[in-house]
C-alpha atoms as a PDB file:
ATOM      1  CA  UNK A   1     -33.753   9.113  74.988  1.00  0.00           C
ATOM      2  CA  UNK A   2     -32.280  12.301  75.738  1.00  0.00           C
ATOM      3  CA  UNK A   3     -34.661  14.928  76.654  1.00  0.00           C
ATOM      4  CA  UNK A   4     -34.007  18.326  76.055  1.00  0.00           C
ATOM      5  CA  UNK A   5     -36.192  22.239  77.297  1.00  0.00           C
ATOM      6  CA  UNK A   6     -35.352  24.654  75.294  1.00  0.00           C
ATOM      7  CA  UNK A   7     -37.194  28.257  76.095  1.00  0.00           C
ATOM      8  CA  UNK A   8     -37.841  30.764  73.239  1.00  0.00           C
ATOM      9  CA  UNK A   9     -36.755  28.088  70.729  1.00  0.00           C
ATOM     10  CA  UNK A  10     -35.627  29.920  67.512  1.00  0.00           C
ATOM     11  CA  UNK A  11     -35.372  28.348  63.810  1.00  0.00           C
ATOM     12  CA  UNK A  12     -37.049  25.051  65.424  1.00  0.00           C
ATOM     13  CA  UNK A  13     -38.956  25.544  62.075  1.00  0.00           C
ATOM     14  CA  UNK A  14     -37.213  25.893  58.623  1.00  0.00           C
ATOM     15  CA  UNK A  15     -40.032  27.432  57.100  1.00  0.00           C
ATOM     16  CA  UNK A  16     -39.753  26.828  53.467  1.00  0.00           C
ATOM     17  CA  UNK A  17     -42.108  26.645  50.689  1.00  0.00           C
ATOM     18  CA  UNK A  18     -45.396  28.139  52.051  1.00  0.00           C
ATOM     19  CA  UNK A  19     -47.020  29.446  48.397  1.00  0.00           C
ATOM     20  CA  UNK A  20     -50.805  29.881  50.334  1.00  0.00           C
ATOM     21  CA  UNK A  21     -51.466  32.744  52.170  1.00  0.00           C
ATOM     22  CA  UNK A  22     -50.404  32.529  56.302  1.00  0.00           C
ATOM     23  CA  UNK A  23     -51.496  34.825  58.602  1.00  0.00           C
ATOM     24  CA  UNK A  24     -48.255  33.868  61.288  1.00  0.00           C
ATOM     25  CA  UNK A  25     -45.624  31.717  59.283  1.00  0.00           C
ATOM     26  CA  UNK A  26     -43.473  32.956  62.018  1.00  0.00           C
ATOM     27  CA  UNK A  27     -45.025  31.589  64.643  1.00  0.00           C
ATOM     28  CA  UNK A  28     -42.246  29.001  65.525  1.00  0.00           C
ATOM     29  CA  UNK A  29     -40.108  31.285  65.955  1.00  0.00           C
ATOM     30  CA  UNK A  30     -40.901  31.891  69.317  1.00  0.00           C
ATOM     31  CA  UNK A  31     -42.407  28.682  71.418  1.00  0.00           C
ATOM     32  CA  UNK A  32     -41.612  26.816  74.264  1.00  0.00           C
ATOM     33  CA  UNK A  33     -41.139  23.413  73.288  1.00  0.00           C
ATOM     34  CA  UNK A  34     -39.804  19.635  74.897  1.00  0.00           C
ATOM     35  CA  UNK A  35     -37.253  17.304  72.506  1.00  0.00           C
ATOM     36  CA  UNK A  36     -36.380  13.962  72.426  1.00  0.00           C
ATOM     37  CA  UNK A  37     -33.300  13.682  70.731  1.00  0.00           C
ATOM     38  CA  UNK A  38     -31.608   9.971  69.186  1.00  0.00           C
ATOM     39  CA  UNK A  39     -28.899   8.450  71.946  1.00  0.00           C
ATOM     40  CA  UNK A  40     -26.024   8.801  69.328  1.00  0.00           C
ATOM     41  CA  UNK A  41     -25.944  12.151  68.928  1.00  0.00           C
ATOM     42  CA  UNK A  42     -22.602  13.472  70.929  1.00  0.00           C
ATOM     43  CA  UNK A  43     -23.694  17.158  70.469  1.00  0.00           C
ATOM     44  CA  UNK A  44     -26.976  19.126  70.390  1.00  0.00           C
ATOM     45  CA  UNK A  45     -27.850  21.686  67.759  1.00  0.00           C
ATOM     46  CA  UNK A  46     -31.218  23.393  67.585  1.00  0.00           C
ATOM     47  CA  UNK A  47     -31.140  23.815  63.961  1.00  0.00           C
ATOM     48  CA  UNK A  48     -30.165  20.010  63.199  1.00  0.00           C
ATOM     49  CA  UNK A  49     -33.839  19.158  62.946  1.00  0.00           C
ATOM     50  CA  UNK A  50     -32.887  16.170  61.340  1.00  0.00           C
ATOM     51  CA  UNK A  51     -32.544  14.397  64.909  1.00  0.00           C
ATOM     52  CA  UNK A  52     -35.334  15.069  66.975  1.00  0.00           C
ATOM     53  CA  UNK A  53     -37.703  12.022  67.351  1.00  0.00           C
ATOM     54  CA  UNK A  54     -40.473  13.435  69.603  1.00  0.00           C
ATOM     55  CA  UNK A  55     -41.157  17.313  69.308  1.00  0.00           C
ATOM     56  CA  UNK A  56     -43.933  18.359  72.180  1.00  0.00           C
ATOM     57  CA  UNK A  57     -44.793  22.511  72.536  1.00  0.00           C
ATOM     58  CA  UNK A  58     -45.863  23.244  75.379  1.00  0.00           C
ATOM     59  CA  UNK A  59     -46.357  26.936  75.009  1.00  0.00           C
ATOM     60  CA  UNK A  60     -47.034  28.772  71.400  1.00  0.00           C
ATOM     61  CA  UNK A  61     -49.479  30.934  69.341  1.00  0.00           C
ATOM     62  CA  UNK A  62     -49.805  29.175  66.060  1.00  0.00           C
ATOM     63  CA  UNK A  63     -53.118  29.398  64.345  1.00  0.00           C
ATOM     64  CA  UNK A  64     -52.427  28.288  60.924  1.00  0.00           C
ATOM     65  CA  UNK A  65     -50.360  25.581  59.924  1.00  0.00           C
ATOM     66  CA  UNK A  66     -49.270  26.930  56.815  1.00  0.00           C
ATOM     67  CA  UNK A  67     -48.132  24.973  53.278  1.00  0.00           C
ATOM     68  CA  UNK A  68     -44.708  22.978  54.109  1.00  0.00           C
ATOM     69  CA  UNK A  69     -44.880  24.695  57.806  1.00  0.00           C
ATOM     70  CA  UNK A  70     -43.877  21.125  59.247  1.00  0.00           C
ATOM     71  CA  UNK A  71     -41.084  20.216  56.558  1.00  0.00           C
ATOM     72  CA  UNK A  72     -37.829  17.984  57.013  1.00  0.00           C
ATOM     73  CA  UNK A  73     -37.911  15.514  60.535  1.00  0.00           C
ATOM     74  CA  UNK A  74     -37.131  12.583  59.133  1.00  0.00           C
ATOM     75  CA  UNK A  75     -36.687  10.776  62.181  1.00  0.00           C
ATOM     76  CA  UNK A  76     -39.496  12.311  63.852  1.00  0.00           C
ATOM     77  CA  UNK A  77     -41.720   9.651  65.375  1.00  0.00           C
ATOM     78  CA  UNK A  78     -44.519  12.380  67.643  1.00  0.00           C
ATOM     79  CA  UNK A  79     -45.316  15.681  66.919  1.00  0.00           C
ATOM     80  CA  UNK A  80     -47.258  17.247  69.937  1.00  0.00           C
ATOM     81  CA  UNK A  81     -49.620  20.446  69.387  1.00  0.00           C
ATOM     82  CA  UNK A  82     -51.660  20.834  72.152  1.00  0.00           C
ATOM     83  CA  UNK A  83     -53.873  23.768  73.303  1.00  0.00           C
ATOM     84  CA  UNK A  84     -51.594  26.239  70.874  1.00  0.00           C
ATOM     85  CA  UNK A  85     -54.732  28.180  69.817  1.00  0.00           C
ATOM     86  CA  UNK A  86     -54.533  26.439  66.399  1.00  0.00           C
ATOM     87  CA  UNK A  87     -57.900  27.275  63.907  1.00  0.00           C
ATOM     88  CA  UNK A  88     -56.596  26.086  60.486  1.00  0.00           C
ATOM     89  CA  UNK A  89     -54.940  23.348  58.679  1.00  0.00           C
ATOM     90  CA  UNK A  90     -53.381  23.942  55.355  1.00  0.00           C
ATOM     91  CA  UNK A  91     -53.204  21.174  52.405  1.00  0.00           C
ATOM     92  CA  UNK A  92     -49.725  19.920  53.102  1.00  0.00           C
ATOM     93  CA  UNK A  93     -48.210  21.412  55.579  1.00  0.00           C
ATOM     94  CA  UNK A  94     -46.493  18.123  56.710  1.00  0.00           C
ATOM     95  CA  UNK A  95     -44.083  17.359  54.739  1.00  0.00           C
ATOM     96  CA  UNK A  96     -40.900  15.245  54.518  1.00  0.00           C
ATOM     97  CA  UNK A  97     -41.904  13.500  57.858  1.00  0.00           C
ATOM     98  CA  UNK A  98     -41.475  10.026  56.990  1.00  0.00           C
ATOM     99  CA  UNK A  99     -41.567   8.316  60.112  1.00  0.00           C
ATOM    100  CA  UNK A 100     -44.001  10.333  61.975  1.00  0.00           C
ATOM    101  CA  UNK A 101     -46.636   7.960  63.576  1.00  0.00           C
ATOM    102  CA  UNK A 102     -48.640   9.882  66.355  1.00  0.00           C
ATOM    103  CA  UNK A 103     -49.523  13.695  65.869  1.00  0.00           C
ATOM    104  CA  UNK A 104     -51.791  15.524  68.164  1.00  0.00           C
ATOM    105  CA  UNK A 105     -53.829  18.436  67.620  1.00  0.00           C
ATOM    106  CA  UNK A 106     -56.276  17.958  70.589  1.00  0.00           C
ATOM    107  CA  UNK A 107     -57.479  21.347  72.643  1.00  0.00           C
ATOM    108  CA  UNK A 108     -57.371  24.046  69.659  1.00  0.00           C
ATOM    109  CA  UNK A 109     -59.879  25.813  68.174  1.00  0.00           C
ATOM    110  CA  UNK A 110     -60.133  23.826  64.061  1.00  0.00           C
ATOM    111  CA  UNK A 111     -63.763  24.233  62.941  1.00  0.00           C
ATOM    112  CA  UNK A 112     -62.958  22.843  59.117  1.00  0.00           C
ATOM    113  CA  UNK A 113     -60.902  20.339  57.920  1.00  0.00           C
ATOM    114  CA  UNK A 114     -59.772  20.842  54.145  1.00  0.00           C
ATOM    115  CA  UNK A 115     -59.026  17.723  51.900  1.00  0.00           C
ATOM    116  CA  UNK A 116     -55.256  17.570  51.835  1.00  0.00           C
ATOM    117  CA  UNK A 117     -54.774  18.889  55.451  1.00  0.00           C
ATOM    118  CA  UNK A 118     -52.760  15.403  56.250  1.00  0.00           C
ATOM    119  CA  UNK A 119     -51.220  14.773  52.761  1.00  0.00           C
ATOM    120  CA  UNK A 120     -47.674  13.111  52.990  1.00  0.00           C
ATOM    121  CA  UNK A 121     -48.426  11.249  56.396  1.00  0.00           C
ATOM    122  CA  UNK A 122     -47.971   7.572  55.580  1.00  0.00           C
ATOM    123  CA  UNK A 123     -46.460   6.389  58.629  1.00  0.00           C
ATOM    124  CA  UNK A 124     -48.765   7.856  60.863  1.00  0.00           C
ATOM    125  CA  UNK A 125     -51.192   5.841  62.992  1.00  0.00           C
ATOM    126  CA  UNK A 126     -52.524   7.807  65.347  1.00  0.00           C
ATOM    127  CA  UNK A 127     -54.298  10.780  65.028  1.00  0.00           C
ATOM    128  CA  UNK A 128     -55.623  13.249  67.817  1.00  0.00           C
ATOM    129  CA  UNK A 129     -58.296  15.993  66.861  1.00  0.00           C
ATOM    130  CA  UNK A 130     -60.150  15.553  70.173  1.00  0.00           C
ATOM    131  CA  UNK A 131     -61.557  18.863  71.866  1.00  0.00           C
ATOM    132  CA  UNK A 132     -61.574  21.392  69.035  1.00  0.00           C
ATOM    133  CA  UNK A 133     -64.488  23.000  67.182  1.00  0.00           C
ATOM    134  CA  UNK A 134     -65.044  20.838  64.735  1.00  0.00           C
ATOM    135  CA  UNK A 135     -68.170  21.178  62.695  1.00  0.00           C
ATOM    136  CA  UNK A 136     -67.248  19.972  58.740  1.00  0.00           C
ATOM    137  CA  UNK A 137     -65.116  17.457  57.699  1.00  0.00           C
ATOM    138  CA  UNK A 138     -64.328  17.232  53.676  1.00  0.00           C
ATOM    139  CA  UNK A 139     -65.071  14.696  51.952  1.00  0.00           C
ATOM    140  CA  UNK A 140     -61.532  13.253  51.120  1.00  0.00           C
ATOM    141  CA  UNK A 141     -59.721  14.598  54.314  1.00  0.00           C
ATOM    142  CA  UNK A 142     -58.581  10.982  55.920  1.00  0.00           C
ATOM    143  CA  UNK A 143     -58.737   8.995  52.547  1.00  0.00           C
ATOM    144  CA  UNK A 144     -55.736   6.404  52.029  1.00  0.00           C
ATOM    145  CA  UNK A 145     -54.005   7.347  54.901  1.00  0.00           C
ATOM    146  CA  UNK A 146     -52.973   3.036  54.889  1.00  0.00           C
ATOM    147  CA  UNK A 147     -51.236   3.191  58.469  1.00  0.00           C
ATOM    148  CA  UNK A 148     -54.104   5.127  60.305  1.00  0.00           C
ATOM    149  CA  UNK A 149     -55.183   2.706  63.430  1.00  0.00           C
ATOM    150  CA  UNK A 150     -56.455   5.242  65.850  1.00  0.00           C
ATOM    151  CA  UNK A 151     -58.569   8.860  65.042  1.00  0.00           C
ATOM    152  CA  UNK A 152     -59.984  10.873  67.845  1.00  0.00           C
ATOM    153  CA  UNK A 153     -62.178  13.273  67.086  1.00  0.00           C
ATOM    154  CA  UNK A 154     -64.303  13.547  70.175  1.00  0.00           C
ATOM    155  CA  UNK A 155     -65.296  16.554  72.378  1.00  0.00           C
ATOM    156  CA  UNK A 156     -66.023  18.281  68.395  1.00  0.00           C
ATOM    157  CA  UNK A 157     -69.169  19.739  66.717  1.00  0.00           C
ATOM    158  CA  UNK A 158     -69.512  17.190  64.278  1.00  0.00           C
ATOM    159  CA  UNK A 159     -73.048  16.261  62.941  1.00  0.00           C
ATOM    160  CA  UNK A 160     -71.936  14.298  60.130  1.00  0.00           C
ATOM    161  CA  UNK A 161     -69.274  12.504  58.298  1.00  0.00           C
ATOM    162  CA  UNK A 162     -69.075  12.009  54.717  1.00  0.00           C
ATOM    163  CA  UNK A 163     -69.356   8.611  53.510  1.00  0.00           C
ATOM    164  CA  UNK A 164     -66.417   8.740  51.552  1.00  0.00           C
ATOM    165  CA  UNK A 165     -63.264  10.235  54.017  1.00  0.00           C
ATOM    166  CA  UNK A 166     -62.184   7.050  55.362  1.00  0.00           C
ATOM    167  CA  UNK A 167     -61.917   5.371  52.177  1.00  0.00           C
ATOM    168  CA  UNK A 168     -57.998   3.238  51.861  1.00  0.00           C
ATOM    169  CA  UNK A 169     -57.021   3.987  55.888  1.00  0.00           C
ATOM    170  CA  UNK A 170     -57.864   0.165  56.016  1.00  0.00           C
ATOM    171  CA  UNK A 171     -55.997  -0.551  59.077  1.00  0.00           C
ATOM    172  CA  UNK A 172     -58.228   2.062  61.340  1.00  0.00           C
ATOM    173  CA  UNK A 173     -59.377  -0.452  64.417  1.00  0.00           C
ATOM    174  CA  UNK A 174     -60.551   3.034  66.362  1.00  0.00           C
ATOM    175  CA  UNK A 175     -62.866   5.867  65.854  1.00  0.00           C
ATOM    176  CA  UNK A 176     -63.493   8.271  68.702  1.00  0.00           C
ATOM    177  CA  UNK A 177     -66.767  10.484  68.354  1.00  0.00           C
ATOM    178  CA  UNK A 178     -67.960  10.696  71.481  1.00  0.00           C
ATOM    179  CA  UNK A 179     -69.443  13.870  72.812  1.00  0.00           C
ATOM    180  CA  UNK A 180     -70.004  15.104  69.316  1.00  0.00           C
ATOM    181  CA  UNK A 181     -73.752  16.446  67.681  1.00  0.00           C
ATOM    182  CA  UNK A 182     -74.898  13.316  65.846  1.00  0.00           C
ATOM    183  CA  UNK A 183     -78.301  12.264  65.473  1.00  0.00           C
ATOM    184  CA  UNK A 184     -78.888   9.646  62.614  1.00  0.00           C
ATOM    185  CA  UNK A 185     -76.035   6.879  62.007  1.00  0.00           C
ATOM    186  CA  UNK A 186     -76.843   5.960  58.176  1.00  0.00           C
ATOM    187  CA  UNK A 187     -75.227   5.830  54.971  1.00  0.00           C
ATOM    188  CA  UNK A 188     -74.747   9.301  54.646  1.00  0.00           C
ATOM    189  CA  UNK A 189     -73.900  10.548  57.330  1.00  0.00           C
ATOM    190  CA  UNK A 190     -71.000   7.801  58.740  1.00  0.00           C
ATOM    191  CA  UNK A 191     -67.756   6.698  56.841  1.00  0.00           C
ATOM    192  CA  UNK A 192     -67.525   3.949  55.125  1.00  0.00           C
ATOM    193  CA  UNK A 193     -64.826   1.364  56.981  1.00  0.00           C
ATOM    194  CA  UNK A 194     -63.005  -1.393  55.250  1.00  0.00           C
ATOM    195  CA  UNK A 195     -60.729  -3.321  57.451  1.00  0.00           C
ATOM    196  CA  UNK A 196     -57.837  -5.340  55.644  1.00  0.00           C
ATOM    197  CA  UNK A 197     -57.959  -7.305  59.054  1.00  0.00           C
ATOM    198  CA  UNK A 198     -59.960  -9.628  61.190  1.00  0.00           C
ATOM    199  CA  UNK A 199     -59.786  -8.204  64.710  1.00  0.00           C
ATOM    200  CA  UNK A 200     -62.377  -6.193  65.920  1.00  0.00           C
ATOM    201  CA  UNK A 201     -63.054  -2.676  65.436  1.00  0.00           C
ATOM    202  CA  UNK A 202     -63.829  -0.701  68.253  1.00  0.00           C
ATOM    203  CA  UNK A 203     -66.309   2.769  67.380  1.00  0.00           C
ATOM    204  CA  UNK A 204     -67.778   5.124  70.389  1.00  0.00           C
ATOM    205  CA  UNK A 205     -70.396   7.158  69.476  1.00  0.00           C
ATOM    206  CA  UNK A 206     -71.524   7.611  73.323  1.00  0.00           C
ATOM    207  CA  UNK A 207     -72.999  11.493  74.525  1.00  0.00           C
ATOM    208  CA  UNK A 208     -74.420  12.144  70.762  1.00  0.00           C
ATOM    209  CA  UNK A 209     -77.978  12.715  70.100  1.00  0.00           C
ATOM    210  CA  UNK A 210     -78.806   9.262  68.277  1.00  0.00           C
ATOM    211  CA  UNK A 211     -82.183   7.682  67.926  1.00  0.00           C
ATOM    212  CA  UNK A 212     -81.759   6.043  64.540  1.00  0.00           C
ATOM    213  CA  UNK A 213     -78.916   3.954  63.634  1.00  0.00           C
ATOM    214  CA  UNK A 214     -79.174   2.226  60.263  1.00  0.00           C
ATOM    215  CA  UNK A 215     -77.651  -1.745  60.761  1.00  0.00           C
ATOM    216  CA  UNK A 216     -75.856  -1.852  57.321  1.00  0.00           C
ATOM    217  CA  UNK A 217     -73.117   0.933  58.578  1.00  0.00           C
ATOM    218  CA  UNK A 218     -71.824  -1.633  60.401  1.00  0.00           C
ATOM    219  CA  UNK A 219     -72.168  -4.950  58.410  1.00  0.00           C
ATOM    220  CA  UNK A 220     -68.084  -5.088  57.547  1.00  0.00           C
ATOM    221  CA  UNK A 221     -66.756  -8.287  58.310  1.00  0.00           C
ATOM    222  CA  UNK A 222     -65.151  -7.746  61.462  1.00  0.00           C
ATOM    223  CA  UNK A 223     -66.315  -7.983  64.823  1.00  0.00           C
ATOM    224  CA  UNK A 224     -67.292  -4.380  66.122  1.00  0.00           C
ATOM    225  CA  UNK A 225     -67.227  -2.931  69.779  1.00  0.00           C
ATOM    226  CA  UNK A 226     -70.016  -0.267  69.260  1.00  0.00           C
ATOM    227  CA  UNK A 227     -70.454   2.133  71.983  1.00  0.00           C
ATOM    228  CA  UNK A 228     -73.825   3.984  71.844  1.00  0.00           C
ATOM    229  CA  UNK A 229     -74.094   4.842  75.675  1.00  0.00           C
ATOM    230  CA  UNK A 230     -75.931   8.055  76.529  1.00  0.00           C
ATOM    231  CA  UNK A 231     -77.970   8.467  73.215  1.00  0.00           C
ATOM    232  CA  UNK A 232     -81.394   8.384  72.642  1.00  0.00           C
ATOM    233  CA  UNK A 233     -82.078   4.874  71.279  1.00  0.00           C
ATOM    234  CA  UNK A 234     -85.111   2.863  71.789  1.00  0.00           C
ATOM    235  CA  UNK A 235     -84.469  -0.236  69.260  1.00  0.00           C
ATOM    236  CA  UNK A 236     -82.266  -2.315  69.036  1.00  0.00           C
ATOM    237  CA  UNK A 237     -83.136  -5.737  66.662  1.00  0.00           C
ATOM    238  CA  UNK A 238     -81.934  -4.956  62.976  1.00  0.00           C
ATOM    239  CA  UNK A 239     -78.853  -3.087  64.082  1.00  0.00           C
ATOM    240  CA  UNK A 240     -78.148  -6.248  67.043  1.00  0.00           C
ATOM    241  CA  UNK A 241     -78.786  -8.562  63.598  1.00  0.00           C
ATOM    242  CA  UNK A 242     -76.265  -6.653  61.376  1.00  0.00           C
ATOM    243  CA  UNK A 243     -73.161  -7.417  63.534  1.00  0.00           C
ATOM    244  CA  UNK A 244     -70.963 -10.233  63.234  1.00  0.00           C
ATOM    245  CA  UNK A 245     -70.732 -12.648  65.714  1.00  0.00           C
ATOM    246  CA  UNK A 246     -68.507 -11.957  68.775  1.00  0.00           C
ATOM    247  CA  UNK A 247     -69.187  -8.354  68.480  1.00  0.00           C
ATOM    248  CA  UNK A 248     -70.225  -5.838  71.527  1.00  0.00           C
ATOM    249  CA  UNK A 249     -72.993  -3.006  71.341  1.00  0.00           C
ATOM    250  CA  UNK A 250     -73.067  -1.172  74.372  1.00  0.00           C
ATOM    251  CA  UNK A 251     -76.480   0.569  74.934  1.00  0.00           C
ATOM    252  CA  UNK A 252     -76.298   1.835  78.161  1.00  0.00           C
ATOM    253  CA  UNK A 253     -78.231   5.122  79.451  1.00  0.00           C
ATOM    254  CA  UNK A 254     -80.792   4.828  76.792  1.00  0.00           C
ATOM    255  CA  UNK A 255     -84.273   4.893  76.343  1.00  0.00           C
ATOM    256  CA  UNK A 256     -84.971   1.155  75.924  1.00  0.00           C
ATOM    257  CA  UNK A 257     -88.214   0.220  78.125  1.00  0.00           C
ATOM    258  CA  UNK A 258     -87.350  -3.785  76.862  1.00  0.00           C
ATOM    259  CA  UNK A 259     -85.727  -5.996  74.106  1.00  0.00           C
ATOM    260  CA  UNK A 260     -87.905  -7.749  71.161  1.00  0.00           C
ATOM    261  CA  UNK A 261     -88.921 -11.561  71.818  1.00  0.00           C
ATOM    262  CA  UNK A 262     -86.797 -12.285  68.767  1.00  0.00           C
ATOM    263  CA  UNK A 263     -83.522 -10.396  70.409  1.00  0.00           C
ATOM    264  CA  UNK A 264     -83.679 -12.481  73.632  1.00  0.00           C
ATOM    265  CA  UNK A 265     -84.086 -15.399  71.905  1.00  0.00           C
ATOM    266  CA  UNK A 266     -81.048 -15.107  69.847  1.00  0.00           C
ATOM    267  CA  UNK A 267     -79.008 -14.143  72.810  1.00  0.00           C
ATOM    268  CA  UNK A 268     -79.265 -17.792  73.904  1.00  0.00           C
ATOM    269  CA  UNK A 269     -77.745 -19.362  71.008  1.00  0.00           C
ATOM    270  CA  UNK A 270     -74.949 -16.245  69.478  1.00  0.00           C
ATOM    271  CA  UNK A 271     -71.838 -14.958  70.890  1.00  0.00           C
ATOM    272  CA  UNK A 272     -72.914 -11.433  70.538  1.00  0.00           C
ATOM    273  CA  UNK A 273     -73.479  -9.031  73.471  1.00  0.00           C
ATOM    274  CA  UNK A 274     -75.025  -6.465  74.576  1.00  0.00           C
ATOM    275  CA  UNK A 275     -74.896  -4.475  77.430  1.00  0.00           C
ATOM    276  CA  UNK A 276     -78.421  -2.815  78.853  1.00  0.00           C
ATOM    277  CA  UNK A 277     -77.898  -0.940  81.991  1.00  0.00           C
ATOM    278  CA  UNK A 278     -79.446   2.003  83.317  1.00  0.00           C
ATOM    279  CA  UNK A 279     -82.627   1.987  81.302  1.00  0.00           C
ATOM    280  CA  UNK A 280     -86.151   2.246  82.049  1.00  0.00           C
ATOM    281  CA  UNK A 281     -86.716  -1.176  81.576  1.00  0.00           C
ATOM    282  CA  UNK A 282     -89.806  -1.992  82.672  1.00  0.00           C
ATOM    283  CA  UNK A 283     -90.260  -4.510  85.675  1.00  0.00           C
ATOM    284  CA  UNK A 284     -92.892  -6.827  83.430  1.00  0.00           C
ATOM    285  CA  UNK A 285     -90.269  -6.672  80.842  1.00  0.00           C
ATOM    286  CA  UNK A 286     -87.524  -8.078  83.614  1.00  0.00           C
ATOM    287  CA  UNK A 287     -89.658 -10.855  84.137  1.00  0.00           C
ATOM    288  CA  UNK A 288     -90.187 -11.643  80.633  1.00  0.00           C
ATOM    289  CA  UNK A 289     -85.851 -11.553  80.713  1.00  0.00           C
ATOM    290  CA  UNK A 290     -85.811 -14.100  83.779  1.00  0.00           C
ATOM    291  CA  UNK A 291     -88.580 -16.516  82.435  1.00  0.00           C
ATOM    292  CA  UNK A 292     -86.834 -16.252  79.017  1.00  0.00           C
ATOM    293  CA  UNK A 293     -83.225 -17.874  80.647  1.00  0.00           C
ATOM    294  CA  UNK A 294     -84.876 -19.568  83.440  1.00  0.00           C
ATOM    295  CA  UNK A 295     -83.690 -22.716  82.040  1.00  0.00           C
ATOM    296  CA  UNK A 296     -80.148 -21.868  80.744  1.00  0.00           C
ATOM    297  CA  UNK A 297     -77.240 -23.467  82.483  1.00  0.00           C
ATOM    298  CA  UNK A 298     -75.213 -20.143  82.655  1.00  0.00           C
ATOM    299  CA  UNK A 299     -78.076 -17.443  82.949  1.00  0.00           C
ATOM    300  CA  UNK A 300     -77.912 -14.528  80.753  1.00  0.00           C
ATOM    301  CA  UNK A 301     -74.480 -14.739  79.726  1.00  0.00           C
ATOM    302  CA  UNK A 302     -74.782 -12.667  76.731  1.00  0.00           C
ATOM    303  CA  UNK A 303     -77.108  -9.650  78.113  1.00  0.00           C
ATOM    304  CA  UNK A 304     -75.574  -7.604  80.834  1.00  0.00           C
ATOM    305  CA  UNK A 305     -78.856  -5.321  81.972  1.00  0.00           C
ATOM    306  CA  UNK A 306     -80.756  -4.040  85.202  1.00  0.00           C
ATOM    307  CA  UNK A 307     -83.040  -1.303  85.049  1.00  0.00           C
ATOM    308  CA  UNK A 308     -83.586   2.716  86.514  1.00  0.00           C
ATOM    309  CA  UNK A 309     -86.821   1.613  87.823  1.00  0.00           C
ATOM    310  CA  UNK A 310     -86.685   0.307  91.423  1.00  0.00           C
ATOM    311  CA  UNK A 311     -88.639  -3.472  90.919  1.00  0.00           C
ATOM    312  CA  UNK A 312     -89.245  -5.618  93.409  1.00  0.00           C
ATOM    313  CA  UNK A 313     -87.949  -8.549  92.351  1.00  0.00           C
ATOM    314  CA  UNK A 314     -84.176 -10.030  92.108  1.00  0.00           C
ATOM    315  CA  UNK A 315     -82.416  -9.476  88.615  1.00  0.00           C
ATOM    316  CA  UNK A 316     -79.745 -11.465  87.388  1.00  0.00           C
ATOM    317  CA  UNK A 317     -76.918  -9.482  86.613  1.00  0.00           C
ATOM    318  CA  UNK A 318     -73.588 -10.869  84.758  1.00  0.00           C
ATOM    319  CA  UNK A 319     -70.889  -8.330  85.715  1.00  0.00           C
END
């Protein structure tokens, strides 16, 4: 790849088509921007969009992405918008990007995302909306977007997610919330996911507010690596039940003072795990762990734990 600086980058934009109203529809006009351009092009032309693969501004002031703002990179594979003081999405203002596949809108200041906002993104597959402001989400926003694998939206406001606005992106393995506002995980308030695959699907919903997490959100046929670290759980044996077999659930710096009879005795026969550390487990509860896999041949091999409470007695720790 060629890369290319160009200051004060004029026309980077064809703006064409913007019906809806837009507060700075100039705004490319003047931004300082990196390029990656293809290795066969011989000579470089600003206003030969029509080349540049990876398009990264470093420097702008564009708070609206207006209706066909982003129009005709047909070869453009990332589209970088960092920390540009963006607040609004339009419904399509990507279009005739065929081939885009990573776009990143992290560090801006979106509070709302509009159905439509990524219309005419087929190719993309990974999606950054990490550090904004964002509190509501509509219903429809990420629907059928079929090559979505990876959406960020940590470091965001969100409380909530509708049921519905991950319907037909069936190849998402990864959804970011961390460090968001949530509080209950149920049917109404987490996205529905329906893998067309058979790896595992890794969700963090670590730093929220959680203390009630209803098992059927996550009863999809894959695997699932479910972060939950820093929350304010306290149970664990219907949601632990729900998963699949191989899957993950990460409950560290919790509330939980022990795990259910039941739990520990499944852990000796399943290939599900769950990690425990950092709790106030209580020390009678430790001993009720040890004397529980006293007599298995490899320990506790599927419960990685200790406890914030200084006991005196030796606990056996898989790392």
């Amino acid at each position: 790849m060629i890369q290319l600086t160009c200051k004060l980058l004029i026309f980077l934009f064809v703006i064409q088509g913007v019906y809806s109203f837009c507060e700075n529809k100039d705004a490319f006009n003047n931004v300082t921007v990196d390029v990656h351009i293809s290795r066969n092009i011989s000579s470089i032309k600003l206003v030969q969009q029509d080349h540049y693969s990876i398009i990264d501004v470093k420097q702008g002031n564009i708070t609206d992405l207006c209706d066909g703002m982003i129009n005709n990179f047909p070869v453009l594979d990332t589209l970088l918008l960092i920390n540009v003081n963006l607040s609004r999405i339009q419904p399509n203002a990507f279009q005739v990007v065929p081939r885009l596949r990573e776009l990143s809108l992290a560090v801006n200041h979106i509070e709302d995302l509009v159905d439509g906002s990524f219309n005419n993104l087929d190719a993309l597959e990974t999606l950054y909306l990490s550090a904004n402001k964002i509190k509501y989400i509509d219903g429809e926003t990420f629907q059928n977007m079929k090559s979505l694998k990876h959406l960020h939206l940590d470091r965001n406001l969100i409380n909530k997610l509708s049921p519905n606005c991950l319907r037909g992106s069936s190849l998402l393995s990864m959804l970011d919330l961390r460090h968001n506002l949530m509080e209950v995980v149920d049917g109404s308030t987490f996205p529905v996911i329906e893998p067309i695959f058979t790896d595992p699907v890794t969700i963090f919903l670590g730093n929220n507010y959680i203390k009630d997490v209803d098992p059927s959100v996550f009863t999809f046929k894959n695997p699932v690596n479910l972060h939950l670290e820093r929350n304010n759980l306290n149970t664990v044996s219907t949601l632990f039940y729900g998963m699949r077999e191989y899957s993950v659930l990460y409950l560290n710096k919790n509330q939980f003072n022990c795990l259910p009879d039941d739990v520990l005795e499944n852990l000796k026969k399943t290939t599900k795990t769950i990690y425990l550390l950092d709790n106030p487990i209580s020390c009678d509860c430790l001993k009720t762990i040890e004397k529980s896999f006293a007599d298995e041949l490899y320990g506790v091999e599927h419960l990685i734990y200790n406890s914030s409470f200084p006991c005196d007695m030796p606990v056996f720790l898989v790392p």
